[in-house]
Protein backbone atom coordinates (compact mmCIF):
# COMPACT_ATOMS: atom_id res chain seq x y z
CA UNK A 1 93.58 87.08 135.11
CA UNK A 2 94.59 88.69 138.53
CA UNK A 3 94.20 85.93 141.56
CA UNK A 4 90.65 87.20 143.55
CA UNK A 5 89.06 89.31 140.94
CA UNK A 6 92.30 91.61 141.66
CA UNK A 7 92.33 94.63 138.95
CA UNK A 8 95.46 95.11 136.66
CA UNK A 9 96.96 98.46 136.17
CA UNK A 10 97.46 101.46 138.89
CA UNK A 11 95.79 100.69 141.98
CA UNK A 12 92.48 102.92 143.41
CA UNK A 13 92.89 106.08 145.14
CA UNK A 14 90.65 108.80 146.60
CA UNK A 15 88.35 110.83 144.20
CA UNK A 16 90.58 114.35 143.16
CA UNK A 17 89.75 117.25 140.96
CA UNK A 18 93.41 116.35 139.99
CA UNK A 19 94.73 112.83 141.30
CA UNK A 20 98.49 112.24 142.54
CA UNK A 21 100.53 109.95 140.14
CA UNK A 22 100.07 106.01 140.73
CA UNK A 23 103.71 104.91 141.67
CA UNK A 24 105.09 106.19 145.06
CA UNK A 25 107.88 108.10 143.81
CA UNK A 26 105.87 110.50 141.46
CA UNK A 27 103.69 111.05 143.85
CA UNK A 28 105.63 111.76 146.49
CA UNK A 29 106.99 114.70 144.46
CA UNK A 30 103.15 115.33 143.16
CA UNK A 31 102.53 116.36 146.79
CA UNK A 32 105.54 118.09 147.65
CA UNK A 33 105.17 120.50 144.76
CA UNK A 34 101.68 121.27 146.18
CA UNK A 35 103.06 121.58 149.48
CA UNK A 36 105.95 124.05 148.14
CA UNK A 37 103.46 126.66 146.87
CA UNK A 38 101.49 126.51 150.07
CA UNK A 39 104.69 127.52 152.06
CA UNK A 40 105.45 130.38 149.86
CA UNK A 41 105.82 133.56 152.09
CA UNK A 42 105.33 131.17 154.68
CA UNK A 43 107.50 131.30 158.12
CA UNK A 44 110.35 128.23 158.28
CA UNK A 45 112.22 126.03 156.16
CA UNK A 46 111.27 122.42 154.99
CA UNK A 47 114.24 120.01 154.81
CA UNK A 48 114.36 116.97 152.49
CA UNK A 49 115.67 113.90 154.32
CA UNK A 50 116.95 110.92 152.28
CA UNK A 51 118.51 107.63 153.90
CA UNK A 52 120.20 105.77 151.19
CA UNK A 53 121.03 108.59 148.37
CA UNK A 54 123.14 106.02 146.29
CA UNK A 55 124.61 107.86 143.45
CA UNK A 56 121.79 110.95 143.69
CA UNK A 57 119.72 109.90 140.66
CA UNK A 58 116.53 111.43 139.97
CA UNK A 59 114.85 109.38 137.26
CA UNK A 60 115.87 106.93 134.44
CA UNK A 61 114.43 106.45 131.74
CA UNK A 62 111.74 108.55 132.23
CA UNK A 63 111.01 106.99 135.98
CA UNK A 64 111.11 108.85 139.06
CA UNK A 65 113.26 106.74 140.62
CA UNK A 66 114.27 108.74 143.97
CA UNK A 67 112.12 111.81 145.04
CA UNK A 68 114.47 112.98 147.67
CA UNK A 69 117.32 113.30 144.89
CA UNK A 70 114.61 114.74 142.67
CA UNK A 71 114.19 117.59 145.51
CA UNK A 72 117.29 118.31 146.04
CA UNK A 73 117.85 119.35 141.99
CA UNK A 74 115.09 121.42 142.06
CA UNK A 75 116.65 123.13 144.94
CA UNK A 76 115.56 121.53 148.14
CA UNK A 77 118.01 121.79 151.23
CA UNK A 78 118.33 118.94 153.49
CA UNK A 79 120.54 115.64 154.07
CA UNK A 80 121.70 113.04 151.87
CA UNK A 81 123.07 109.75 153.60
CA UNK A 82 125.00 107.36 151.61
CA UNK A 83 126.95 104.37 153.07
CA UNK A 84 129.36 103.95 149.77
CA UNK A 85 132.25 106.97 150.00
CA UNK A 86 132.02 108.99 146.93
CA UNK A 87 128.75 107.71 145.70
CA UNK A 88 127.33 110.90 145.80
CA UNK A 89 130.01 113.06 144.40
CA UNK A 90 129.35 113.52 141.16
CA UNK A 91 125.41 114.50 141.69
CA UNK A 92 126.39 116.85 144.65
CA UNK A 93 127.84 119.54 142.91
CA UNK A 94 124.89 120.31 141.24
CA UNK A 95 122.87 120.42 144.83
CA UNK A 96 122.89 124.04 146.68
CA UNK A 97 122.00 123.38 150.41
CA UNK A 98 122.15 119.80 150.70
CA UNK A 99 124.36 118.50 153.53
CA UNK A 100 126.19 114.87 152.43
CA UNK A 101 127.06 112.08 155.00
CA UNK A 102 129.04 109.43 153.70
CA UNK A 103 129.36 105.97 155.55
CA UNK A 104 127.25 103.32 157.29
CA UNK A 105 124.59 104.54 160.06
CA UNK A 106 122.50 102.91 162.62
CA UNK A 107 119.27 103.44 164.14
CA UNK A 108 120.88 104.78 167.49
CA UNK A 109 123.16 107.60 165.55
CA UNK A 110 120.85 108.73 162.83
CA UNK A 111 118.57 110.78 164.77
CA UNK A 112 121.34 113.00 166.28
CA UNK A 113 122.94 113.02 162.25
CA UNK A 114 119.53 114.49 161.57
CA UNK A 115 119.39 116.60 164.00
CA UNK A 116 122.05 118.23 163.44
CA UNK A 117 122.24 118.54 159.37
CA UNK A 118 118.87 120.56 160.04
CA UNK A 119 120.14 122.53 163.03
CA UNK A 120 122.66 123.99 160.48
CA UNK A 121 120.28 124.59 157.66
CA UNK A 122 117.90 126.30 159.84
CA UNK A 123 115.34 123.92 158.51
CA UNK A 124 111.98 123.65 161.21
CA UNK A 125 110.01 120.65 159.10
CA UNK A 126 110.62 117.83 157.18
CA UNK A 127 108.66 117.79 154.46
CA UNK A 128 110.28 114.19 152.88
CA UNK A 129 111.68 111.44 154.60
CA UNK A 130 112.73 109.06 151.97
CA UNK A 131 114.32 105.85 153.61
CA UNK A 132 116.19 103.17 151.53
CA UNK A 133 119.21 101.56 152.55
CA UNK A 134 118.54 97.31 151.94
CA UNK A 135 119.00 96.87 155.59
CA UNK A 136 116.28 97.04 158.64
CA UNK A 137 114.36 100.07 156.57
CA UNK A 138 112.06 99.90 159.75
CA UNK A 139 114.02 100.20 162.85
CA UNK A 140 115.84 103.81 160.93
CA UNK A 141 111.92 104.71 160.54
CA UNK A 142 111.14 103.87 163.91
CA UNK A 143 114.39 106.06 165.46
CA UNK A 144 113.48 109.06 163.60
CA UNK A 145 109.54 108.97 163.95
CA UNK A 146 110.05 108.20 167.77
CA UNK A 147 112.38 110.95 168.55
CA UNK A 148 110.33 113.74 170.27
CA UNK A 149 113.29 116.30 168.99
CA UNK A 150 112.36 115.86 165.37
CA UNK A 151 109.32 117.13 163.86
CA UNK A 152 107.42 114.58 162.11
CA UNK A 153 107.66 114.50 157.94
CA UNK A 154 105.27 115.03 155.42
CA UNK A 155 105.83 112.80 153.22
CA UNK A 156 107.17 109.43 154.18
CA UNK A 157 107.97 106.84 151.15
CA UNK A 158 109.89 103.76 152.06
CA UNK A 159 110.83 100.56 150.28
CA UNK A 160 108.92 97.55 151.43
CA UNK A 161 109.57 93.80 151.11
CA UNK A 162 107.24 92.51 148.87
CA UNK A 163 106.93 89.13 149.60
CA UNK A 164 105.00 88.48 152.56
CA UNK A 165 101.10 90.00 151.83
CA UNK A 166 99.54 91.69 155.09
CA UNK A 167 98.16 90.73 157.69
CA UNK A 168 101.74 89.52 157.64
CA UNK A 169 104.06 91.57 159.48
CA UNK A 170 107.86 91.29 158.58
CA UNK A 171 110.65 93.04 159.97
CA UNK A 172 114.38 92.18 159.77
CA UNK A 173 116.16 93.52 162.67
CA UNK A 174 119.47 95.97 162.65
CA UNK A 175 123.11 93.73 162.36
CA UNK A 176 126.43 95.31 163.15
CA UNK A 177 127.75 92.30 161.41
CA UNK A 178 125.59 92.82 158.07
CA UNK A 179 126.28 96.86 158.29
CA UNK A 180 129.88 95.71 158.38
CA UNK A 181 129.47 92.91 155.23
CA UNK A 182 128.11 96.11 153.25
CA UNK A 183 131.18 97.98 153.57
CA UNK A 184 133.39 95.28 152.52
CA UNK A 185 131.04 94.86 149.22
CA UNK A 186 130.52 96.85 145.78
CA UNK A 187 127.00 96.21 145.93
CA UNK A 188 125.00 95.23 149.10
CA UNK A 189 122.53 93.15 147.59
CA UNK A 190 125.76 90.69 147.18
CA UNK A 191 125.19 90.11 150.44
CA UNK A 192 122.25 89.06 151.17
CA UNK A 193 123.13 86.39 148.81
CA UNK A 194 119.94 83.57 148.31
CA UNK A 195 118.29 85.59 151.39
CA UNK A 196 116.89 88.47 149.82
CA UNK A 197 113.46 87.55 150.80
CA UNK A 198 114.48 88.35 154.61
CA UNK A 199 115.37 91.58 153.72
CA UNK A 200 113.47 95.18 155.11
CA UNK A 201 109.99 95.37 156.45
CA UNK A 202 106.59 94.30 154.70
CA UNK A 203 103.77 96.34 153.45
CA UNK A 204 101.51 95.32 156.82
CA UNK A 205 104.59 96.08 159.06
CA UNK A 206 104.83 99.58 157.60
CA UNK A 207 101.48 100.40 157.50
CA UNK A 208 101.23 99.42 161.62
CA UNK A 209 104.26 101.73 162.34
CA UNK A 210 103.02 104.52 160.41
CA UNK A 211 99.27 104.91 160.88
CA UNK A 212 99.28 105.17 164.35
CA UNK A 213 101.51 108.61 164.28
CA UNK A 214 99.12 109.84 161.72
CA UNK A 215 99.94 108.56 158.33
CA UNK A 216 97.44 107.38 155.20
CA UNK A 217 98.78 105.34 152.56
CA UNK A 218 98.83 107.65 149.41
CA UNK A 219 100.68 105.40 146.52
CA UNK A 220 102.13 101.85 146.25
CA UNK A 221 104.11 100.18 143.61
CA UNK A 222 106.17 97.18 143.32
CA UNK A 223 109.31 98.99 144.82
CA UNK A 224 107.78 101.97 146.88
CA UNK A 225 105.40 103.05 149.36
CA UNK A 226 104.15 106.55 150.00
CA UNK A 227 102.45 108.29 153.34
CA UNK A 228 101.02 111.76 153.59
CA UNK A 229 100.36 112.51 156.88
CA UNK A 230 97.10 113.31 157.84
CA UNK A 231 95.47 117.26 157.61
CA UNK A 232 99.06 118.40 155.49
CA UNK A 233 97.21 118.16 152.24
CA UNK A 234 93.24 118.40 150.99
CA UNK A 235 93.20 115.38 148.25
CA UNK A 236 89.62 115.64 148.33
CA UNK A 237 87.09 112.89 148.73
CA UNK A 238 86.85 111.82 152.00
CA UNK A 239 89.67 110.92 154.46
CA UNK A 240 89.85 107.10 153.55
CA UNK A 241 93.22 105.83 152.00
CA UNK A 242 94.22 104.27 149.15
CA UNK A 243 92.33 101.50 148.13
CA UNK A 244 89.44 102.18 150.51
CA UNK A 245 86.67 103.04 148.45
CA UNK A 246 87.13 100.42 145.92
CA UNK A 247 85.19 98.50 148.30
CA UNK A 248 87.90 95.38 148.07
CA UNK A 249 88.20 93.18 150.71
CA UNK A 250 85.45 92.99 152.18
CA UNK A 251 86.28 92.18 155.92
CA UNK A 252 87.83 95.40 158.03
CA UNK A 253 91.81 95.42 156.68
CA UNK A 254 91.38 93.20 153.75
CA UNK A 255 91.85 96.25 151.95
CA UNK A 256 95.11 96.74 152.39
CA UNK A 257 96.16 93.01 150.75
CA UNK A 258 94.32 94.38 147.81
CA UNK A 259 96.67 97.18 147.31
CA UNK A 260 99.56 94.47 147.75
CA UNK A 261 97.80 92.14 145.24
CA UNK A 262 97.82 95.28 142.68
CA UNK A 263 101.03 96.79 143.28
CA UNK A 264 103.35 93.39 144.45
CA UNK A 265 101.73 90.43 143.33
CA UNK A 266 100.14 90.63 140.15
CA UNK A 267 103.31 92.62 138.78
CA UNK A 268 105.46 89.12 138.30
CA UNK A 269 107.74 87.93 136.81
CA UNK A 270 108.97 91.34 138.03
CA UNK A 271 109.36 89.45 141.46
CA UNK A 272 111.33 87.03 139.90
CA UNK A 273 113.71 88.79 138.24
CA UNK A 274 114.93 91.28 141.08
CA UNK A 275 115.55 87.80 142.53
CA UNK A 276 112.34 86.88 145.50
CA UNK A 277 111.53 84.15 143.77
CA UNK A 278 114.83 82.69 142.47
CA UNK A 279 116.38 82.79 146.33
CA UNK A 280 113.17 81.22 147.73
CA UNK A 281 112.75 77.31 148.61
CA UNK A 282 108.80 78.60 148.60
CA UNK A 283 106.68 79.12 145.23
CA UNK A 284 105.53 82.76 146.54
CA UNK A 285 102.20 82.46 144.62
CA UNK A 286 101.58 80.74 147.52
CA UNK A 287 101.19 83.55 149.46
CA UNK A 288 98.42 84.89 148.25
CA UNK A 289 95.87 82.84 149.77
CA UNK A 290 92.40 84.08 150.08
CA UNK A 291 91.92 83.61 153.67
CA UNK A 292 94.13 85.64 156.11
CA UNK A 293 94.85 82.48 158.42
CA UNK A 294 96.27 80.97 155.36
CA UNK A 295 98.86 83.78 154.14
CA UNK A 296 100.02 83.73 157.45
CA UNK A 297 100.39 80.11 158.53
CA UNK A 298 102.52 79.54 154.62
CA UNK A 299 104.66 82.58 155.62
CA UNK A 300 105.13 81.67 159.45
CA UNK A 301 106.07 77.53 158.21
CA UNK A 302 108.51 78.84 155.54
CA UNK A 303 109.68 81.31 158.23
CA UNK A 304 110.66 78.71 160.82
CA UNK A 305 112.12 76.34 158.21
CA UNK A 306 114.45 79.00 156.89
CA UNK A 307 115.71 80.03 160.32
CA UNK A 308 114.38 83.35 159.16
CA UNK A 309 113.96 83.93 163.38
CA UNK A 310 117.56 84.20 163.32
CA UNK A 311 117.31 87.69 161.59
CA UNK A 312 113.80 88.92 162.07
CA UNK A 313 110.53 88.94 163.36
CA UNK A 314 107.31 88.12 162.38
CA UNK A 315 103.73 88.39 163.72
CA UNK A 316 100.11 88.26 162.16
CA UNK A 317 96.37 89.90 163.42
């Protein structure tokens, strides 16, 4: 039985003639396909955005693994960004359009990278801004959202650390030194060795940065999160996000730990096996507390004690 009367299965969404998919990926490409036959005839080009293309796989096994890649085959023009030369070889030659940059970026180059991939395609929107690349997920989001150049995306889906439930906000901060312990590695979650718990930005973190430049949460899964921003797409049903109506919670913002209950919590031993709870000196069930002051005083404590300040930053309501 799920912790708090917590449902199992795909979490709530907004009443649709014809829902989006559950997990983030699928319906991140749910949308954009909707999206794609309203632009038909339409003035402009859309550009697909991805920030951590790895080896340009679509789906395995079935899975929608990376929407952006997904795009791309179905003939999507835009910029794939890969840190590991030659990652993206292989899946390239079967892209038409799509500009490749190989090698490590930073928050204070990848705007102008951006820039300048759609300056040459022409492109005047985004309509996907996928952004995955194990290291500071947030402060990448927060360079291209802030930049006044850019024109904001569609369709934002991010990976999220799924440790820390909101109100806890998590965010590990940019390194030169990590960017430059990736390059040396085959596989960069090598080097976050027993740390992988301090890695990227938390649900609550995300949901802040995005919100306030217009964004609703549309899916979440235990690897994903997806935005639409607001007024590009009719869903139907009211302008509440996911979750909303399903009346969890209770208290304004509760909510939103009842989509991370659903999607991150009640989803072990997945959490254990991509290695949360096997690097931790914490038992993360923990964490799920049912009063806010709770999650957050567990998360700050084990925080501190780990010298997690060394490498991030944390906060709480």
């Amino acid at each position: 039985m799920p912790p708090h009367g917590a449902r199992r299965g795909p979490p709530l969404r907004r009443a649709a003639a014809e829902p989006p998919p559950w997990d983030a990926a699928s319906a991140a490409l749910w949308v954009l396909e909707r999206l794609d036959r309203g632009r038909q005839g339409g003035a402009g080009r859309a550009a697909v955005v991805n920030l951590g293309a790895h080896d340009g796989t679509c789906s395995y096994g079935g899975k929608v693994v990376d929407p952006a890649n997904c795009a791309f085959e179905r003939g999507h023009p835009g910029i794939a960004l890969e840190g590991k030369p030659g990652l993206l070889q292989k899946s390239s030659d079967h892209w038409d359009g799509v500009h490749l940059h190989e090698g490590y970026i930073s928050p204070w180059n990848v705007s102008k990278i951006v820039r300048d991939s759609m300056e040459a395609h022409q492109a005047t929107s985004i309509s996907l801004l996928k952004i995955d690349l194990d290291h500071a997920d947030c402060f990448f989001a927060q360079a291209l959202l802030s930049d006044p150049a850019l024109p904001l995306p569609d369709i934002l889906v991010v990976e999220y650390n799924k440790a820390f439930p909101p109100p806890v906000r998590f965010q590990e901060r940019f390194s030169d030194a990590t960017v430059a312990d990736f390059s040396g590695s085959e596989d960069s979650w090598l080097v976050f060795g027993k740390r992988r718990q301090w890695m990227g930005c938390s649900l609550q973190s995300w949901h802040d940065l995005v919100s306030d430049l217009g964004y609703s949460l549309l899916a979440a899964d235990f690897e994903d999160l997806a935005f639409l921003r607001n007024g590009v797409l009719d869903l139907g049903g009211g302008s509440g996000e996911l979750g909303k109506e399903s009346g969890g919670g209770g208290a304004a913002g509760d909510w939103l730990f009842h989509v991370w209950l659903e999607a991150a919590h009640c989803a072990a031993p997945s959490r254990r096996l991509h290695g949360m709870q096997n690097s931790a000196n914490l038992d993360l069930r923990a964490l799920a507390e049912e009063g806010w002051e709770d999650r957050c005083h567990v998360a700050f404590s084990w925080w501190v004690h780990e010298r997690g300040y060394l490498h991030s930053d944390m906060s709480c309501r």
